[in-house]
N, C-alpha and C. Protein backbone atom coordinates (compact mmCIF):
# COMPACT_ATOMS: atom_id res chain seq x y z
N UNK A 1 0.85 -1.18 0.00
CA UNK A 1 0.00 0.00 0.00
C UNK A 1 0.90 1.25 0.00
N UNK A 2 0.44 2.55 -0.84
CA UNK A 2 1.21 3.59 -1.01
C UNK A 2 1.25 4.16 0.29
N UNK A 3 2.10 4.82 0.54
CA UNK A 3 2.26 5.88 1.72
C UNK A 3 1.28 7.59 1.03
N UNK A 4 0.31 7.63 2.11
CA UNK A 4 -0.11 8.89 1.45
C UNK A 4 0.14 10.13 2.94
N UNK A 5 0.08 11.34 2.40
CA UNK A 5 -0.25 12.34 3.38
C UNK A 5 -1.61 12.64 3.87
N UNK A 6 -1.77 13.56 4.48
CA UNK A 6 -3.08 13.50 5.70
C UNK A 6 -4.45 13.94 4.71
N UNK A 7 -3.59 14.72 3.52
CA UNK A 7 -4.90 14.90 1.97
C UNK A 7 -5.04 13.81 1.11
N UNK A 8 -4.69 12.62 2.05
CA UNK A 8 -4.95 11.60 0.70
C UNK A 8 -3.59 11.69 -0.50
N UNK A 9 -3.27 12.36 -0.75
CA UNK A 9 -2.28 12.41 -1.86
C UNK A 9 -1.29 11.55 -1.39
N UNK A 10 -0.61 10.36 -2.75
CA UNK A 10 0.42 9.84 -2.47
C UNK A 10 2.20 10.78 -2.32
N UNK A 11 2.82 9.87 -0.99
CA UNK A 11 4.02 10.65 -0.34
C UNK A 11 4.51 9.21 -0.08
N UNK A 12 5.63 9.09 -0.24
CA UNK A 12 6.26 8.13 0.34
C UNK A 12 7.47 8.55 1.34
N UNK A 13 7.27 7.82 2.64
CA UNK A 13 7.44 8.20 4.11
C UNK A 13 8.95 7.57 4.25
N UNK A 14 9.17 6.64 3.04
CA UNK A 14 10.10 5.84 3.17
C UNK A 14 11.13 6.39 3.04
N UNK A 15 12.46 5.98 4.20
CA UNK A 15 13.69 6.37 4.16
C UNK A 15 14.41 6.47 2.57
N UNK A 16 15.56 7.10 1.90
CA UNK A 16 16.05 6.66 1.05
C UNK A 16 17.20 6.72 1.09
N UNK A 17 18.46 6.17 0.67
CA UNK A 17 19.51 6.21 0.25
C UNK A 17 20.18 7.54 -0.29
N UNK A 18 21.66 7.66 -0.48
CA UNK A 18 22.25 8.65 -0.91
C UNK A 18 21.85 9.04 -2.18
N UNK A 19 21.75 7.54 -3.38
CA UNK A 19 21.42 7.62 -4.70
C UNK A 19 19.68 7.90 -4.92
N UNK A 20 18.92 8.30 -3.86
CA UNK A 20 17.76 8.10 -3.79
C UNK A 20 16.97 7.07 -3.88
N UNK A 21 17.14 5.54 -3.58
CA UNK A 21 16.94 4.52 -3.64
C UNK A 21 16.29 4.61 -2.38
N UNK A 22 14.56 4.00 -2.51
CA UNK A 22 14.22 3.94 -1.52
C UNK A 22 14.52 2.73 -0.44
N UNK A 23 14.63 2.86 0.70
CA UNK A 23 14.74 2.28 1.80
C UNK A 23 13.80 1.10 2.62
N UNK A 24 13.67 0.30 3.51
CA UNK A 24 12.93 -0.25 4.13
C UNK A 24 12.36 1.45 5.31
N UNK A 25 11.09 0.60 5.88
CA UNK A 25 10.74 1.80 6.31
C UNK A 25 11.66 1.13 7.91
N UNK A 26 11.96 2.60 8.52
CA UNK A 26 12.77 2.14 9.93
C UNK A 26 14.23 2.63 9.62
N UNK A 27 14.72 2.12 8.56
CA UNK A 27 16.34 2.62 8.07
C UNK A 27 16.60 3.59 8.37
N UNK A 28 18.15 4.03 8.24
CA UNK A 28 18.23 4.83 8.21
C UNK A 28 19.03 5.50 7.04
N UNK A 29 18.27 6.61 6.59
CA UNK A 29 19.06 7.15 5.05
C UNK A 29 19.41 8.95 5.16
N UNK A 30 18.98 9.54 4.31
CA UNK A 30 20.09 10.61 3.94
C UNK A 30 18.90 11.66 4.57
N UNK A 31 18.86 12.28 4.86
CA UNK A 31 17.77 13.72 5.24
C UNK A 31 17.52 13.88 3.76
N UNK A 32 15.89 14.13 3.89
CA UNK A 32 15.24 14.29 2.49
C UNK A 32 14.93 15.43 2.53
N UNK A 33 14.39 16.20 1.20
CA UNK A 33 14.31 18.02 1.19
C UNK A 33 12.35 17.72 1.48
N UNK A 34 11.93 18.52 2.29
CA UNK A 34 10.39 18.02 2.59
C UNK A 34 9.37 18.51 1.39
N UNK A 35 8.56 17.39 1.21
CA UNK A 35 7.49 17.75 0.16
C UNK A 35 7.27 18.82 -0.12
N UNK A 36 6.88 19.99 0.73
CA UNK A 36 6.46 21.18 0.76
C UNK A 36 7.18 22.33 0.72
N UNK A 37 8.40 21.91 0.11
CA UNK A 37 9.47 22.95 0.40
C UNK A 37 9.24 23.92 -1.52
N UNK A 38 9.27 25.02 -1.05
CA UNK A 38 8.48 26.35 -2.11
C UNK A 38 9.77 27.17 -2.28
N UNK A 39 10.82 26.95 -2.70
CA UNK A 39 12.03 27.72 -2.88
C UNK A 39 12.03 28.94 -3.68
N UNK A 40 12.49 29.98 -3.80
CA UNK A 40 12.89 30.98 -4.46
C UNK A 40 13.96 30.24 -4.93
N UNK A 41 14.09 31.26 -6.47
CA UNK A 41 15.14 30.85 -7.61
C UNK A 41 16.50 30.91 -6.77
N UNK A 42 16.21 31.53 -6.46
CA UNK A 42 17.51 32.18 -5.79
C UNK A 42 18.13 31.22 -4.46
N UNK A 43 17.43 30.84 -3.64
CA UNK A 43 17.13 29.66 -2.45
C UNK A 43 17.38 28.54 -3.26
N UNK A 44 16.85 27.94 -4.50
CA UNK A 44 17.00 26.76 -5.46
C UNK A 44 18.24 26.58 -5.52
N UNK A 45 18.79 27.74 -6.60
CA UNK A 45 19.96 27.43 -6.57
C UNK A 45 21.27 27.22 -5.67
N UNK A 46 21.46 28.05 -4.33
CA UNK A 46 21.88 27.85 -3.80
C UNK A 46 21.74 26.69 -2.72
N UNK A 47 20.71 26.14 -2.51
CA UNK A 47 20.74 24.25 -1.89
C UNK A 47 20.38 23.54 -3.01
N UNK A 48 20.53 23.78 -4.75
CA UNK A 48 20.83 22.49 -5.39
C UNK A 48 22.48 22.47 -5.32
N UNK A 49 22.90 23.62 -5.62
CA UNK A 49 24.56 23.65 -5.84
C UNK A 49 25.07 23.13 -4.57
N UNK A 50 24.57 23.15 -3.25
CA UNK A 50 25.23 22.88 -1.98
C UNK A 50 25.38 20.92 -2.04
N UNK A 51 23.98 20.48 -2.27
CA UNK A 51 23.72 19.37 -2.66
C UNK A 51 25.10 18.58 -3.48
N UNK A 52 24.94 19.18 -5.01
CA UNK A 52 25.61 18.78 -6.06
C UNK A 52 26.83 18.63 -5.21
N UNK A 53 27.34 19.77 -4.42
CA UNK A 53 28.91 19.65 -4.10
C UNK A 53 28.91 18.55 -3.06
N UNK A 54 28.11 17.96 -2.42
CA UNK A 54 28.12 17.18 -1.41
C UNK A 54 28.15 15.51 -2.36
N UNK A 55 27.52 15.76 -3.64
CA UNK A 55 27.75 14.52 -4.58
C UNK A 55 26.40 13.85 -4.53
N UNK A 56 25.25 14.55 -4.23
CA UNK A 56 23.88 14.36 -3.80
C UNK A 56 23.09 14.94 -4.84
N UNK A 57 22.86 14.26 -6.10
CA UNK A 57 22.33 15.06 -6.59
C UNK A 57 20.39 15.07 -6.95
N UNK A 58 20.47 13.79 -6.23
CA UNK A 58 18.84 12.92 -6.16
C UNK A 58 18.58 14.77 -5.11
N UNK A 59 19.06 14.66 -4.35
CA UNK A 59 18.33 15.72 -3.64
C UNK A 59 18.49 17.29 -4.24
N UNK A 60 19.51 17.34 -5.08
CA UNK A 60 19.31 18.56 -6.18
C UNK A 60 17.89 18.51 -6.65
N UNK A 61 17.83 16.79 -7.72
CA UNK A 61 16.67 17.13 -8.44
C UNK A 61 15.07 17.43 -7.42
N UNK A 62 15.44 17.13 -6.16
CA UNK A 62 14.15 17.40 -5.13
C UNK A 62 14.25 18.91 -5.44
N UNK A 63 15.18 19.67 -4.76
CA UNK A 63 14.87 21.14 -4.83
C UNK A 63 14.63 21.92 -6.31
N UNK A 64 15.05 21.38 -7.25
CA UNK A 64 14.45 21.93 -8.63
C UNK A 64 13.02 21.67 -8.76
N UNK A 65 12.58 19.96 -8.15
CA UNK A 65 11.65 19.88 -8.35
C UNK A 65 10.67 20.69 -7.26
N UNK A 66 11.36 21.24 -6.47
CA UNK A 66 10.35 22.01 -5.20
C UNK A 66 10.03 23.99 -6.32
N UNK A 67 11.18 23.99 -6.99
CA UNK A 67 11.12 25.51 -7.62
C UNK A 67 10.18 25.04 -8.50
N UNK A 68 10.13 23.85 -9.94
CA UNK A 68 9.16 23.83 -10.40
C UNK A 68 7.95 23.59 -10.48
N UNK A 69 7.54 23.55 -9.13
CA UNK A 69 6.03 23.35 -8.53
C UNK A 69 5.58 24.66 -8.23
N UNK A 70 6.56 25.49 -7.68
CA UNK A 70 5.95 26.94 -7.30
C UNK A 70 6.07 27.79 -8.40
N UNK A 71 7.14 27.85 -8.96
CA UNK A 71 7.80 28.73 -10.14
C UNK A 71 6.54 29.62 -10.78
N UNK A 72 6.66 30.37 -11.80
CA UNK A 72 6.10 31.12 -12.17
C UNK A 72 5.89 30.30 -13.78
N UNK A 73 4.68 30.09 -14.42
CA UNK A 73 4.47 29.37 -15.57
C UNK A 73 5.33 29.61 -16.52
N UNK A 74 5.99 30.93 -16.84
CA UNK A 74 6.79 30.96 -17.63
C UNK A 74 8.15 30.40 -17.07
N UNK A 75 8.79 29.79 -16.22
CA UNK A 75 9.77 29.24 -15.63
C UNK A 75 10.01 27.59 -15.82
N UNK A 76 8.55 27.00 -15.44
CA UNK A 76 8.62 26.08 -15.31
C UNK A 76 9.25 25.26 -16.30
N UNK A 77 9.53 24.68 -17.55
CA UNK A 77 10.22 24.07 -18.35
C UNK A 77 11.79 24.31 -17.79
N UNK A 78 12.08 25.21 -17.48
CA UNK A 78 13.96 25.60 -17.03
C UNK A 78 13.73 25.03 -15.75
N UNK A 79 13.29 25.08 -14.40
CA UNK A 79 13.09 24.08 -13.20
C UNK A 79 13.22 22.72 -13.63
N UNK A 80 11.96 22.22 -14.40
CA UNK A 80 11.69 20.74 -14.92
C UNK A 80 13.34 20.22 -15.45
N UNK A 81 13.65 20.95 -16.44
CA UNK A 81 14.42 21.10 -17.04
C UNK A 81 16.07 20.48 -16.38
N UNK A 82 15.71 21.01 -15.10
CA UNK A 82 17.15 21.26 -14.33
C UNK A 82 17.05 20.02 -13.58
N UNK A 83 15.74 19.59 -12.84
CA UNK A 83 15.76 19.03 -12.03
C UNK A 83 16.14 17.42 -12.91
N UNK A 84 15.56 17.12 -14.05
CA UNK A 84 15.81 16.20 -15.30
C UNK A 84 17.41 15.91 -14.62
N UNK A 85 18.13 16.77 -15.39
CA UNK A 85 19.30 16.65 -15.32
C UNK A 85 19.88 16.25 -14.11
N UNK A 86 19.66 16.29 -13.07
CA UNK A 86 19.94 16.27 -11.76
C UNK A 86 19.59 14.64 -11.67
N UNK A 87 18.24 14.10 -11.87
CA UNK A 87 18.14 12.67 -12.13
C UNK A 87 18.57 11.94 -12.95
N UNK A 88 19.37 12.95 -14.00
CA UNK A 88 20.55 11.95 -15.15
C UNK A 88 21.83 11.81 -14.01
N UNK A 89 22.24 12.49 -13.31
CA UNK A 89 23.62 12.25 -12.60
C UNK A 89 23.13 11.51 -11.89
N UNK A 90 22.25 11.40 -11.13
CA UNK A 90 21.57 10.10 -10.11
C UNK A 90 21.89 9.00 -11.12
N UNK A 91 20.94 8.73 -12.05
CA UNK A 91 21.28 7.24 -12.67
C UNK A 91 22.80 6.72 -13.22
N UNK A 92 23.55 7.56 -13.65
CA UNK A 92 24.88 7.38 -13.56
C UNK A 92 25.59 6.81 -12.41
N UNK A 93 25.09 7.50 -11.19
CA UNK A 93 25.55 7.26 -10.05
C UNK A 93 25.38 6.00 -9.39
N UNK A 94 23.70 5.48 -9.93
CA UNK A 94 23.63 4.08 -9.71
C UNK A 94 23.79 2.96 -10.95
N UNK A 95 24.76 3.24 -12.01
CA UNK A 95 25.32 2.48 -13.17
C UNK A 95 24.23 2.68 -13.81
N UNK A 96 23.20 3.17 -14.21
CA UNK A 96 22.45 3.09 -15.04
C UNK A 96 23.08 4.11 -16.66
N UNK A 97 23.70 4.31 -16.86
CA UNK A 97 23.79 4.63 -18.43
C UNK A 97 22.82 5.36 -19.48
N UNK A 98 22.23 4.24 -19.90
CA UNK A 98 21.38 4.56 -20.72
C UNK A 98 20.06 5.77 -20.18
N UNK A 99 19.73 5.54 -19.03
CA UNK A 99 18.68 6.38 -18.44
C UNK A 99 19.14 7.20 -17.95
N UNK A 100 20.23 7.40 -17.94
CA UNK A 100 20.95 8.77 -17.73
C UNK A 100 20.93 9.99 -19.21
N UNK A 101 21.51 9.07 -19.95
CA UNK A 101 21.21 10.23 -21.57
C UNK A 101 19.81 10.24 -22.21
N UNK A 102 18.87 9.31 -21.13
CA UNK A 102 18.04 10.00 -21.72
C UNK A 102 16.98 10.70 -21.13
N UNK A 103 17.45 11.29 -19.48
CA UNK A 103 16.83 12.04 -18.90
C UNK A 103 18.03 13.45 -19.27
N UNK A 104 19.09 13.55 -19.66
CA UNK A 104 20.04 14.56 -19.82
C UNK A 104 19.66 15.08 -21.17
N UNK A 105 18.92 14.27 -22.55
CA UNK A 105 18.23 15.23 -23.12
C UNK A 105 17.43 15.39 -23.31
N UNK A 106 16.34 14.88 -22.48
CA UNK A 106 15.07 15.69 -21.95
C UNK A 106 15.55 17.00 -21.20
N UNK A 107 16.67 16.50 -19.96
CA UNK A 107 16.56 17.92 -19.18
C UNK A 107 17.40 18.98 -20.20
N UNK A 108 18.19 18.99 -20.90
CA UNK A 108 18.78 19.96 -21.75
C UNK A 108 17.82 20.50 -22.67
N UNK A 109 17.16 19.59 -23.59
CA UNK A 109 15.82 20.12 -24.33
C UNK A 109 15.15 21.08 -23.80
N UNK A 110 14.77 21.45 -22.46
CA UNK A 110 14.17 22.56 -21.60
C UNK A 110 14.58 23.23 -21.02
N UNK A 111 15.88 23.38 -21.04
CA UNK A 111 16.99 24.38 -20.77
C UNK A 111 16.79 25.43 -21.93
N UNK A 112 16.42 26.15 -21.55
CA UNK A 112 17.04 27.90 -22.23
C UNK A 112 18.58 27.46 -23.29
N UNK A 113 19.12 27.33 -24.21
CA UNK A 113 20.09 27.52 -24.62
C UNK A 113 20.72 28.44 -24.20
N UNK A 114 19.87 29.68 -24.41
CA UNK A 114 20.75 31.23 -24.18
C UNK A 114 20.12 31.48 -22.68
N UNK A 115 21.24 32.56 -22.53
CA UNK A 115 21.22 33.06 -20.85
C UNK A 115 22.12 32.31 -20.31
N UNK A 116 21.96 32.27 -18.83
CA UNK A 116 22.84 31.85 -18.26
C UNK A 116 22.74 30.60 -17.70
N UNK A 117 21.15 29.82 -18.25
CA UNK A 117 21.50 28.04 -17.98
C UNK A 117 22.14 27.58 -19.43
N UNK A 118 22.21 28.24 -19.96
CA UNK A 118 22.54 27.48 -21.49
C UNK A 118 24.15 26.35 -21.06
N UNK A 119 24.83 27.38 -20.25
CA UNK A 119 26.21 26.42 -20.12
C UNK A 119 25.44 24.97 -19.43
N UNK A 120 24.57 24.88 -18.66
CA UNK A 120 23.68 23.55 -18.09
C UNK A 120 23.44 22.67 -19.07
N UNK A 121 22.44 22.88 -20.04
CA UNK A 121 22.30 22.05 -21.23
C UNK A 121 23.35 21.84 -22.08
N UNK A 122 24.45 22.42 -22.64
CA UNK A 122 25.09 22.00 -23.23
C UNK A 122 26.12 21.15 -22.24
N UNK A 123 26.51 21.32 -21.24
CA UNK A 123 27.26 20.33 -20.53
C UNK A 123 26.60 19.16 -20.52
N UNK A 124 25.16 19.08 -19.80
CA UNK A 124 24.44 17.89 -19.93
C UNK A 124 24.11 17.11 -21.25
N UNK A 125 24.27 17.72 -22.34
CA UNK A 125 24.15 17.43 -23.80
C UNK A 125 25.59 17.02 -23.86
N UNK A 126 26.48 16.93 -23.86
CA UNK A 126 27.84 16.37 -23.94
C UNK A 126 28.14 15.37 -22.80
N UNK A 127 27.57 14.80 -21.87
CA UNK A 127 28.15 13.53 -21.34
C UNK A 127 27.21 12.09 -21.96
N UNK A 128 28.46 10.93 -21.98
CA UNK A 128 27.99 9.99 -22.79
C UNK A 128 27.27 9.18 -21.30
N UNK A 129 26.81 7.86 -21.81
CA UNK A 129 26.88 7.16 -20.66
C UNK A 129 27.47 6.07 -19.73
N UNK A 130 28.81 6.31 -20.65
CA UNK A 130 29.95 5.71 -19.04
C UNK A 130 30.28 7.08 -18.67
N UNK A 131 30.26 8.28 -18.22
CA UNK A 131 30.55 9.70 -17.86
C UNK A 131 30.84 9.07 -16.64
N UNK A 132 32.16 9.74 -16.01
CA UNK A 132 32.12 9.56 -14.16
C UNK A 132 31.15 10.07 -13.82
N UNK A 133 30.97 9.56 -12.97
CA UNK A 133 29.80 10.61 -11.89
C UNK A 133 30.08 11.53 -11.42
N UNK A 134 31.36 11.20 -11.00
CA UNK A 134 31.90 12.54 -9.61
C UNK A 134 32.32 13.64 -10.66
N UNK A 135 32.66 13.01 -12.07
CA UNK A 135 33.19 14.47 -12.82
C UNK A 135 32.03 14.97 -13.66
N UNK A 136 30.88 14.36 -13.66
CA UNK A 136 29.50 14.70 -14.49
C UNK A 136 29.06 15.56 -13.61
N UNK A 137 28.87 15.40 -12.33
CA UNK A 137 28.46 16.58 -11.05
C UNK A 137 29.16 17.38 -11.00
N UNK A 138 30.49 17.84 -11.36
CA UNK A 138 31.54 18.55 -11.12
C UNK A 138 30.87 19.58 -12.25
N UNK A 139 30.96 18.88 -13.74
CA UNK A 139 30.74 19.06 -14.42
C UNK A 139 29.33 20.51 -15.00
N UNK A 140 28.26 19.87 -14.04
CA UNK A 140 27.00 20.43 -14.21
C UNK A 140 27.28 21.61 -12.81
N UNK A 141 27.90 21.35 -12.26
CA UNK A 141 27.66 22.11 -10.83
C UNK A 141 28.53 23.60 -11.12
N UNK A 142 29.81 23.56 -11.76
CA UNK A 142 30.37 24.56 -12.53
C UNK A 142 29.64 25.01 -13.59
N UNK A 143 28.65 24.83 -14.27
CA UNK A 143 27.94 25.27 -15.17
C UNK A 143 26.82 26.01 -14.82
N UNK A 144 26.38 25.61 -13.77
CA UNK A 144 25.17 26.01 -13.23
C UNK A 144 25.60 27.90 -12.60
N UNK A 145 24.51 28.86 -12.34
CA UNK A 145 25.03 30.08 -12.74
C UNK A 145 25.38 30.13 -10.90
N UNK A 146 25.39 31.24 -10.65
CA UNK A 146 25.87 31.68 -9.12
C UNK A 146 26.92 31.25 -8.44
């Protein structure tokens, strides 16, 4: 049975792992970013980049995915966008390959080219899928603006 919150809506309560792999319930795993967390762009970026540098990037794509829930409609594709990418370095991280390039060009596809995520998508558009991990995060985390 799903884990839901007190509105009925499905939440899963379950511990997870560094790679975001969920857990038995009881475990113990990584501090998760909470459902309800409503970030400013500005707040986003600075605890996805804190994340990324910690080599965490399952919990990057949480806080992109917390900006593209609130974001402003014209935003949302560059959030979605980011947070994508953030779950391509996750699957790398757990050997997955293939589902890595092909959440990296989904998330680049919704990247802005121009401005200042463009260096994001084109970095994420250039790793294959044996990419290190630790240098694919390196990688995106220097690209990313601030």
């Amino acid at each position: 049975m799903r884990d839901r919150d007190p509105e009925g809506r499905p939440r899963s309560a379950r511990p997870r792992d560094a790679y975001g792999r969920p857990l038995p319930h009881g475990a113990q795993g990584v501090p998760r970013v909470p459902d309800d967390y409503a970030p400013t762009s500005e707040r986003a970026l600075a605890d996805a980049r804190r994340f990324l540098s910690e080599g965490l990037p399952f919990n990057a794509h949480e806080v992109f995915e917390g900006r593209w829930k609130c974001a402003p409609d014209e935003e949302r594709e560059l959030w979605q966008g980011l947070a994508q990418i953030c779950v391509g370095l996750t699957h790398l991280q757990r050997g997955n390959g293939r589902g890595a390039l092909t959440l990296f060009g989904r998330g680049a596809a919704r990247v802005p080219g121009d401005g200042p995520y463009g260096p994001v998508g084109r970095a994420a558009s250039g790793l294959a899928a044996d990419s290190d991990p630790e240098q694919a995060i390196t990688l995106i985390l220097d690209a990313l603006p601030g």
